[in-house]
Protein backbone atom coordinates (compact mmCIF):
# COMPACT_ATOMS: atom_id res chain seq x y z
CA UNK A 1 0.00 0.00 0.00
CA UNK A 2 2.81 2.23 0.81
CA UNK A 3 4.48 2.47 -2.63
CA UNK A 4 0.94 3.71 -3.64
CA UNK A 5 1.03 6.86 -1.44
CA UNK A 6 3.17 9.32 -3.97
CA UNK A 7 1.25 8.73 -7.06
CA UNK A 8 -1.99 9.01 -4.94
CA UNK A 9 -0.09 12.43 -3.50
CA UNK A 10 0.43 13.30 -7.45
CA UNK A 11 -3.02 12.45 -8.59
CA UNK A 12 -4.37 14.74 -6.08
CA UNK A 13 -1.75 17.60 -6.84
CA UNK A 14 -2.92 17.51 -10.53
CA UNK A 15 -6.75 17.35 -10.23
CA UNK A 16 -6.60 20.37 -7.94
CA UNK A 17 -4.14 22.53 -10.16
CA UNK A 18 -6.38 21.16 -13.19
CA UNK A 19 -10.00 22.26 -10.76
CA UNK A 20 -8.45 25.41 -9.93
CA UNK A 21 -6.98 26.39 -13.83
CA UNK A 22 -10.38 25.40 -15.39
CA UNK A 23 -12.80 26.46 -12.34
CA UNK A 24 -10.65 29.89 -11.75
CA UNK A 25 -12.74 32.68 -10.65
CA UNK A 26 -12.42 36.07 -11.84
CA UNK A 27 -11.01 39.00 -9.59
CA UNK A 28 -13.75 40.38 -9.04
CA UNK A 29 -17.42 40.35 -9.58
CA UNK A 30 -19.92 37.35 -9.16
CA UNK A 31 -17.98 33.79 -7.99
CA UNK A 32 -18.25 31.13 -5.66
CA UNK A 33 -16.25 30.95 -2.31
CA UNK A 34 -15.28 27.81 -0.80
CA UNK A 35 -14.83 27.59 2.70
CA UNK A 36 -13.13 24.56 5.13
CA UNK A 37 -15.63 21.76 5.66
CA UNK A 38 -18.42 21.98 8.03
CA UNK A 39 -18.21 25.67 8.03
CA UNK A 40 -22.07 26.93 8.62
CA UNK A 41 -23.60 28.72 6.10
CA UNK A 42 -23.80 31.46 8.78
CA UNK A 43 -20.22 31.46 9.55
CA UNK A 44 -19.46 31.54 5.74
CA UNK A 45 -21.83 34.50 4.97
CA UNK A 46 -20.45 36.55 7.81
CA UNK A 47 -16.73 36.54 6.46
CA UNK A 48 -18.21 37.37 2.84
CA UNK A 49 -19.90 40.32 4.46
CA UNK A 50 -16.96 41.20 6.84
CA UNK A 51 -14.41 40.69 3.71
CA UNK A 52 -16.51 43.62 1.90
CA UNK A 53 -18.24 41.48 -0.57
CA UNK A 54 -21.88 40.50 -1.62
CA UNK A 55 -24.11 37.36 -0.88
CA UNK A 56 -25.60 36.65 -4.19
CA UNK A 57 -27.18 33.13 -3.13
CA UNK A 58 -26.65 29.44 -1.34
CA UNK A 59 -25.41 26.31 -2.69
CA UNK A 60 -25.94 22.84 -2.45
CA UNK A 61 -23.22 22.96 0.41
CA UNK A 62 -23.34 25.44 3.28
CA UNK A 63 -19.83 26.02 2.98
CA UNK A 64 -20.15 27.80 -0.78
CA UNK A 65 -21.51 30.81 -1.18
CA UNK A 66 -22.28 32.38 -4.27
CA UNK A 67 -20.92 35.88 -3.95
CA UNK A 68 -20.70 39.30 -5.81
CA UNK A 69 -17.08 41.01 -5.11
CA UNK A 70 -16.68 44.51 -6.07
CA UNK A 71 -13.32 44.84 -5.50
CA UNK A 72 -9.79 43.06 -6.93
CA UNK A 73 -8.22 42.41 -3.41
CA UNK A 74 -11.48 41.07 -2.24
CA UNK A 75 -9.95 37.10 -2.34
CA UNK A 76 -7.20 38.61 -0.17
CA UNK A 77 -9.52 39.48 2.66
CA UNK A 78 -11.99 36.21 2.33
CA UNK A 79 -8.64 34.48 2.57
CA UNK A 80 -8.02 36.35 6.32
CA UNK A 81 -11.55 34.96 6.86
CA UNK A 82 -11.21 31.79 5.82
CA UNK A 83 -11.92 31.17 2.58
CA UNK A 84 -10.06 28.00 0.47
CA UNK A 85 -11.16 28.52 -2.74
CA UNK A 86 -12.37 31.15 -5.10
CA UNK A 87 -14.60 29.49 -8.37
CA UNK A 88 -16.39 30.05 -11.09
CA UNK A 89 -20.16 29.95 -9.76
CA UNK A 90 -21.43 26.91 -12.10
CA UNK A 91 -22.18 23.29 -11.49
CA UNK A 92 -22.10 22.36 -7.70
CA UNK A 93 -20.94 25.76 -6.86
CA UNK A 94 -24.02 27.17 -9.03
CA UNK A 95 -26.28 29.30 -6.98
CA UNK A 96 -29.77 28.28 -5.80
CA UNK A 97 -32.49 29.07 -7.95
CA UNK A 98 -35.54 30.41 -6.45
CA UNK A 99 -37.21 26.80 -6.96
CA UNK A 100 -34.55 24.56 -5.27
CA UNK A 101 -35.09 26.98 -2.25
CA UNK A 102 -38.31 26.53 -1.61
């Protein structure tokens, strides 16, 4: 099992360079911010709010949040928060629609 450990440490290097090339979010305006595991959605909203930015909507996971950034440095200060992550709002880390909330 051991000699199995670096190319599982390699796989996993590549598919997150690869997620976060293909999945990058832009600087600024609307994205979706990943936070640790288990975060609460209200933990996760507060940073977004305390790191100047907008809640645009929920995801499937309470530790997403679809956001609106008006500013460049905004991943900066989500990353003093606690953000991981900063993506391209589609797919898991699409936004709720109105629907799928109720």
């Amino acid at each position: 099992m051991r000699e199995f450990v670096p190319a599982l440490i390699f796989s996993l290097a590549v598919l997150l360079i690869t997620f976060t090339t293909v999945a990058a979010a832009p600087e600024q305006g609307e994205m979706a911010v990943v936070f640790p595991p288990f975060t609460s959605e209200q933990a996760a909203w507060t940073a977004i709010l305390q790191a100047g930015a907008f809640v645009v909507a929920p995801t499937r996971l309470s530790n997403i949040v679809v956001i609106y950034a008006p500013s460049a440095d905004f991943q900066q200060r989500a990353r003093a928060e606690g953000a991981l992550l900063f993506v391209k709002a589609e797919g898991l880390c699409a936004p709720l629609t109105p629907k799928e909330l109720s």
